[in-house]
C-alpha atoms as a PDB file:
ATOM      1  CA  UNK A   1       0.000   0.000   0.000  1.00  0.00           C
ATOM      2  CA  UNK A   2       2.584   2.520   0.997  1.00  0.00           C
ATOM      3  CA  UNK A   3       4.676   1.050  -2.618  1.00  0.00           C
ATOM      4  CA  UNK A   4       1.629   2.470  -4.481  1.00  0.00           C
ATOM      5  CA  UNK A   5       1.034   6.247  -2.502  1.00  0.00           C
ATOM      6  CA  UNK A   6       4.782   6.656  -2.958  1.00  0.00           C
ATOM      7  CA  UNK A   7       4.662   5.865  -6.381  1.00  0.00           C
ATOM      8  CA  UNK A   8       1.842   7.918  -6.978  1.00  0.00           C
ATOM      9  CA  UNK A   9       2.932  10.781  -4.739  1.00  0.00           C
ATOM     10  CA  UNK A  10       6.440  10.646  -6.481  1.00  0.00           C
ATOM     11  CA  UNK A  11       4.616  10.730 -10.122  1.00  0.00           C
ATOM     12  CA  UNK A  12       2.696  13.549  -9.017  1.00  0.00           C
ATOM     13  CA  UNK A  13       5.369  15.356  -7.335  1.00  0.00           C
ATOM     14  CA  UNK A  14       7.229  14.899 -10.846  1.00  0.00           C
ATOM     15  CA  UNK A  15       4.758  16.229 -13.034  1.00  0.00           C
ATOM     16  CA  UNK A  16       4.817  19.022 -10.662  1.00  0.00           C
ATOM     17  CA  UNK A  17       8.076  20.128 -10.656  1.00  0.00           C
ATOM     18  CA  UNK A  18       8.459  19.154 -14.763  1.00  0.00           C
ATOM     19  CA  UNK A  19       5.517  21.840 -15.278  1.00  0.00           C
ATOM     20  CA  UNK A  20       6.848  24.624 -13.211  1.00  0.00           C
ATOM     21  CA  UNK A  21      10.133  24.385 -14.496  1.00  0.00           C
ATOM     22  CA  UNK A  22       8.978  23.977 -18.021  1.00  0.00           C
ATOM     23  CA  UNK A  23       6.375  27.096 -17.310  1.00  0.00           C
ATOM     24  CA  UNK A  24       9.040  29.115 -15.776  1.00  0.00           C
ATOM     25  CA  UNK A  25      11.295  28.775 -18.969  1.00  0.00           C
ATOM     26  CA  UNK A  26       8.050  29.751 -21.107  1.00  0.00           C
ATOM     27  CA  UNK A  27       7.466  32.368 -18.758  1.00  0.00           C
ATOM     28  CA  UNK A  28      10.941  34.109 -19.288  1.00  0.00           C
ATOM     29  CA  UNK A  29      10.985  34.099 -22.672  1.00  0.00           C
ATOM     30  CA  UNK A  30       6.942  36.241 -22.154  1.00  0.00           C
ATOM     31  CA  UNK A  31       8.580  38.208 -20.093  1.00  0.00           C
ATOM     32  CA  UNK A  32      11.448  39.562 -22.190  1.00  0.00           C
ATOM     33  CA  UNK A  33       8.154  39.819 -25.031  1.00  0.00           C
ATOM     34  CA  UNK A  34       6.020  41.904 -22.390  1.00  0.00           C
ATOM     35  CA  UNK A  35       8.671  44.106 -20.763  1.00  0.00           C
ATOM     36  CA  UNK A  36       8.524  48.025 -21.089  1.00  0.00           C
ATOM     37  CA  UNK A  37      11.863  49.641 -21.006  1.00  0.00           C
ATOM     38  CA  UNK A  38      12.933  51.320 -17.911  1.00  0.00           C
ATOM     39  CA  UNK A  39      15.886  53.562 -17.004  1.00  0.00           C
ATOM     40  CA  UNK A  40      19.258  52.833 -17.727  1.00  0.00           C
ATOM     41  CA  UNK A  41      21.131  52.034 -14.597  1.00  0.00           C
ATOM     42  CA  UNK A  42      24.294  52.504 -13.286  1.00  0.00           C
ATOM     43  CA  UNK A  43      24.834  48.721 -11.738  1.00  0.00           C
ATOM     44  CA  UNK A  44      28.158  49.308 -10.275  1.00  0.00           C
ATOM     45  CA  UNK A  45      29.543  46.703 -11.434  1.00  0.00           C
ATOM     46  CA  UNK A  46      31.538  45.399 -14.816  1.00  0.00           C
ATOM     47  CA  UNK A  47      28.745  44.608 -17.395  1.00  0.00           C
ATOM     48  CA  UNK A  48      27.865  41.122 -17.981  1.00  0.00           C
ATOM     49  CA  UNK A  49      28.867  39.963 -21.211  1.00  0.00           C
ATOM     50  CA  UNK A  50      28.790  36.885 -22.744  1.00  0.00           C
ATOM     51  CA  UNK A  51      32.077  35.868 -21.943  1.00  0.00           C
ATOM     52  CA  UNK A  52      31.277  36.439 -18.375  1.00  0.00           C
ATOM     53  CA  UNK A  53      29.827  34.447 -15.416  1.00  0.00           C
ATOM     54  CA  UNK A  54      26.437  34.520 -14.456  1.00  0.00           C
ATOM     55  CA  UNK A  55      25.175  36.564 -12.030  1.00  0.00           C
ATOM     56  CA  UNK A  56      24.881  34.655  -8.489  1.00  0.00           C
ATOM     57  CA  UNK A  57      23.094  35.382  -5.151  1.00  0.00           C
ATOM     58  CA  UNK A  58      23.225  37.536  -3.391  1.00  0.00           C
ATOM     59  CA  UNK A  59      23.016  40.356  -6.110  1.00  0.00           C
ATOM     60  CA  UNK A  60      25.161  43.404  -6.077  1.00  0.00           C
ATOM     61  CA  UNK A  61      23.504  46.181  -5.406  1.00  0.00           C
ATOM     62  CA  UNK A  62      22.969  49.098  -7.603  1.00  0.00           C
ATOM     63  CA  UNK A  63      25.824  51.627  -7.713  1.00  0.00           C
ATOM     64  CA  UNK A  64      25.112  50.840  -3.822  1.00  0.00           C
ATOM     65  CA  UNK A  65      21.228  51.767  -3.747  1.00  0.00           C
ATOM     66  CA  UNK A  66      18.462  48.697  -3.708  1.00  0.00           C
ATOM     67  CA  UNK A  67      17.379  47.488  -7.223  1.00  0.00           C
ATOM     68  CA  UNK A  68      13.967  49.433  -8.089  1.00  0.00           C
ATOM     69  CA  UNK A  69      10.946  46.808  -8.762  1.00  0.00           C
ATOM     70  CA  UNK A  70       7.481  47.473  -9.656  1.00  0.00           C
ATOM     71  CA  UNK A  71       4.473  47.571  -8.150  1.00  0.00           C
ATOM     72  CA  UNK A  72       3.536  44.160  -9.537  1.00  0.00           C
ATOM     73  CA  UNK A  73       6.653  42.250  -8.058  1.00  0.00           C
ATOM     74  CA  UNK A  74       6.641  44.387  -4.524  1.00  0.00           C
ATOM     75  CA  UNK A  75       3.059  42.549  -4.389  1.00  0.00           C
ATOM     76  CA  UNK A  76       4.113  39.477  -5.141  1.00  0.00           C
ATOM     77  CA  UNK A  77       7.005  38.599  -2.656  1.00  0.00           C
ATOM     78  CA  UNK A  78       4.646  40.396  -0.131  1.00  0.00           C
ATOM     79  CA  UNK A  79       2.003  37.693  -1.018  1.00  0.00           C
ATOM     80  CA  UNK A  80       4.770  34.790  -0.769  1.00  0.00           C
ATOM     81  CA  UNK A  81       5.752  36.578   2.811  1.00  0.00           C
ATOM     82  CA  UNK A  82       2.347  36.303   4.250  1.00  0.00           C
ATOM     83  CA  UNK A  83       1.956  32.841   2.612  1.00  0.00           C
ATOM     84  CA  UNK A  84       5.286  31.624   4.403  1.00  0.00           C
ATOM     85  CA  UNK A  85       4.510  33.207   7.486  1.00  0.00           C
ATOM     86  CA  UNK A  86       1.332  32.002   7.727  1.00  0.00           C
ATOM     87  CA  UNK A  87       2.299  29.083   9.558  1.00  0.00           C
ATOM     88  CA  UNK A  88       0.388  26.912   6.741  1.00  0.00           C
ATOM     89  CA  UNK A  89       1.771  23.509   5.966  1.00  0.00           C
ATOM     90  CA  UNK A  90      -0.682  21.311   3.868  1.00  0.00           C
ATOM     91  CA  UNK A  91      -0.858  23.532   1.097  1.00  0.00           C
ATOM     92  CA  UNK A  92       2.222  26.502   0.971  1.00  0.00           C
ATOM     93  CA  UNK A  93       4.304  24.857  -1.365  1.00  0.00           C
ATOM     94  CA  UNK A  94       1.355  24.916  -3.879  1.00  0.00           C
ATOM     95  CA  UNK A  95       0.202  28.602  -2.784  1.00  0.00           C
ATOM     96  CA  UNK A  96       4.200  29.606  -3.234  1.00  0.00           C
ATOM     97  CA  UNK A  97       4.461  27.901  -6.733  1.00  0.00           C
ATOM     98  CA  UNK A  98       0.834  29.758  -7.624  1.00  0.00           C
ATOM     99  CA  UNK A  99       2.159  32.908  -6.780  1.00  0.00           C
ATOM    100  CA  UNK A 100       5.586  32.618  -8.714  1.00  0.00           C
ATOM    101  CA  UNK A 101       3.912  31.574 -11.511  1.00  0.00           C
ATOM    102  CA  UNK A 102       1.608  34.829 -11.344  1.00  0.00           C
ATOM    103  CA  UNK A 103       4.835  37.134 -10.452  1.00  0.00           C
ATOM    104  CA  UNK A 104       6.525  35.639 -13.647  1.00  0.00           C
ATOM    105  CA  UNK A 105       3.022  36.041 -15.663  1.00  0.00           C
ATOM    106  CA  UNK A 106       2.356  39.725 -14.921  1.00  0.00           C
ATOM    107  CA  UNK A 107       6.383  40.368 -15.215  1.00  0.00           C
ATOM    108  CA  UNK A 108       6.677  43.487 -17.482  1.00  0.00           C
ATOM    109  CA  UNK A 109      10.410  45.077 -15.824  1.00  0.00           C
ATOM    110  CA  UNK A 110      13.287  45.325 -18.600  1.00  0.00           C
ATOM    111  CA  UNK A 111      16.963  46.186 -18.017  1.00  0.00           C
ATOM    112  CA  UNK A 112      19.628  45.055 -15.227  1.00  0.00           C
ATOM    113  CA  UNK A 113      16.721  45.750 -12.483  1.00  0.00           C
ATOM    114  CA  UNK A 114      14.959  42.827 -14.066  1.00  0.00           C
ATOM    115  CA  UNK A 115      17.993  40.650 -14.551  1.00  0.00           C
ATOM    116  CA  UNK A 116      18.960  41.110 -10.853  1.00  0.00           C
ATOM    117  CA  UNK A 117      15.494  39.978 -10.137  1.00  0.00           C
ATOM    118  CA  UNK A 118      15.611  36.888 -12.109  1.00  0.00           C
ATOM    119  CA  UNK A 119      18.842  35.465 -10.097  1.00  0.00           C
ATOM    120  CA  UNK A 120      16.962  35.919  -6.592  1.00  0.00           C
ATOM    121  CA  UNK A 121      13.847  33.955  -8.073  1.00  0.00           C
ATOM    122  CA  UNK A 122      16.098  31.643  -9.281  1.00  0.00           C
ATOM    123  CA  UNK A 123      17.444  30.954  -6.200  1.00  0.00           C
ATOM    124  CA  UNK A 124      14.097  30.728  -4.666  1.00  0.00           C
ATOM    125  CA  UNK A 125      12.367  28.580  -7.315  1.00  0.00           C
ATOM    126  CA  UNK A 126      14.117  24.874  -5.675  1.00  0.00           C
ATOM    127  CA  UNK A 127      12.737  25.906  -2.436  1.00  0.00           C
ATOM    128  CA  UNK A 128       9.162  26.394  -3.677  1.00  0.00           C
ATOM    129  CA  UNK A 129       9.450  23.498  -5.142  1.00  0.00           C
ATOM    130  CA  UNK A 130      10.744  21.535  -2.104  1.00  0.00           C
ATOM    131  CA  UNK A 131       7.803  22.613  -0.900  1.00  0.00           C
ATOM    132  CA  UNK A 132       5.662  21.483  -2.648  1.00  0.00           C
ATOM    133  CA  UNK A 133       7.164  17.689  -1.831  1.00  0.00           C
ATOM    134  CA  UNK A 134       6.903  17.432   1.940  1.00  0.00           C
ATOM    135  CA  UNK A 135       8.307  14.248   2.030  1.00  0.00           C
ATOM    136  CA  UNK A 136       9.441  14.722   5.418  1.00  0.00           C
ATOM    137  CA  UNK A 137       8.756  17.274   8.656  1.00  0.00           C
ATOM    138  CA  UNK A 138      12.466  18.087   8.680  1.00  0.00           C
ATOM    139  CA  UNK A 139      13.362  18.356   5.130  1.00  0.00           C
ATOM    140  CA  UNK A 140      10.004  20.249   4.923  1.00  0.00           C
ATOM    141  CA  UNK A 141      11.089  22.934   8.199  1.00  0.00           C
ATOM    142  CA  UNK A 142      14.556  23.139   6.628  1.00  0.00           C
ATOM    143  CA  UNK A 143      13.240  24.636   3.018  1.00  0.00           C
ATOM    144  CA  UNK A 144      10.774  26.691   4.129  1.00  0.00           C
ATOM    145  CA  UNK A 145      13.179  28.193   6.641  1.00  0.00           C
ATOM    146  CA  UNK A 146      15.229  28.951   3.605  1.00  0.00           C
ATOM    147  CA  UNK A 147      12.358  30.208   1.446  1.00  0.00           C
ATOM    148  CA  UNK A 148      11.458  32.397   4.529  1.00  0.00           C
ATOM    149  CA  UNK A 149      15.231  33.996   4.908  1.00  0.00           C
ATOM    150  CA  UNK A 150      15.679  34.422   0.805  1.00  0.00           C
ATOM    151  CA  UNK A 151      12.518  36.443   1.075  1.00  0.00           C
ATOM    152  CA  UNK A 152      13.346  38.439   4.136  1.00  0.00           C
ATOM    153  CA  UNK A 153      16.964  38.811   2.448  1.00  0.00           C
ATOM    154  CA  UNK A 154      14.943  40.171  -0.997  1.00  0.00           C
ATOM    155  CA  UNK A 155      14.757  43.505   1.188  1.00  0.00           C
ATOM    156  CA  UNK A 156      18.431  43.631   1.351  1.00  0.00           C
ATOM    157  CA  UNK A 157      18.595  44.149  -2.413  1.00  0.00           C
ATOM    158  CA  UNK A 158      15.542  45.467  -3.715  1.00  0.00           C
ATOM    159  CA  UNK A 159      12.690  48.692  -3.682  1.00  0.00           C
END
């Protein structure tokens, strides 16, 4: 009996993660199509070019001021705040992953503000999805206390 709920948990928990990530990549690509340009910015840093690294967490910030975000994305991580701090267990991960997928959906930032914001959600993106597994109690405490410190540490580096 358990064989079979593992199985089906494990398929499910799959099919999960294969649609996120495959709607995330999806998602990008709309969001590049959607964006409006902002401001140029001064990032304080040498320009990424092709030949360079990718960015990594935590971000640099801008010529030493927090990255400017819009009013869509504020809302966002303030909904996935109250959702973490909710103290909700059955159904976060799922309530995280709905919201990403909506902050990604309605993205419409250009420019190195909107690059800088796409390296913290990547960095939050395996925790959501962690989440969403709860295989165990500590596995499960241990993401969503690192879901719940990348988002208090998204103040750090962004408006």
């Amino acid at each position: 009996m358990f064989g079979i709920m593992n199985f089906t948990f494990q398929n499910a928990f799959s099919s999960l993660a294969a649609l996120f990530c495959a709607g995330l990549s999806v998602l990008s690509v709309a969001c590049d199509q959607n964006a409006a340009p902002d401001e140029k910015t001064d990032v304080g840093v040498a320009a990424v070019s092709e030949e360079s690294p990718a960015p990594t967490w935590p971000v640099p910030l801008n010529a030493g001021e927090k990255w400017k975000m819009d009013e869509h994305t504020r809302n966002s991580i303030d909904r996935m705040k109250q959702l973490i701090e909710s103290g909700e267990t059955a159904t976060l991960g799922k309530s995280l992953a709905g919201e990403f997928h909506d902050l990604m959906k309605g993205c419409k930032m250009q420019g190195e503000s909107h690059n800088q914001l796409h390296v913290f959600l990547g960095e939050l993106m395996p925790g959501i999805l962690a989440l969403s597994s709860d295989e165990n109690d500590e596995e499960f405490k241990a993401e969503r206390s690192k879901v719940q410190k990348l988002l208090q540490e998204y103040e750090l580096y962004f408006e």
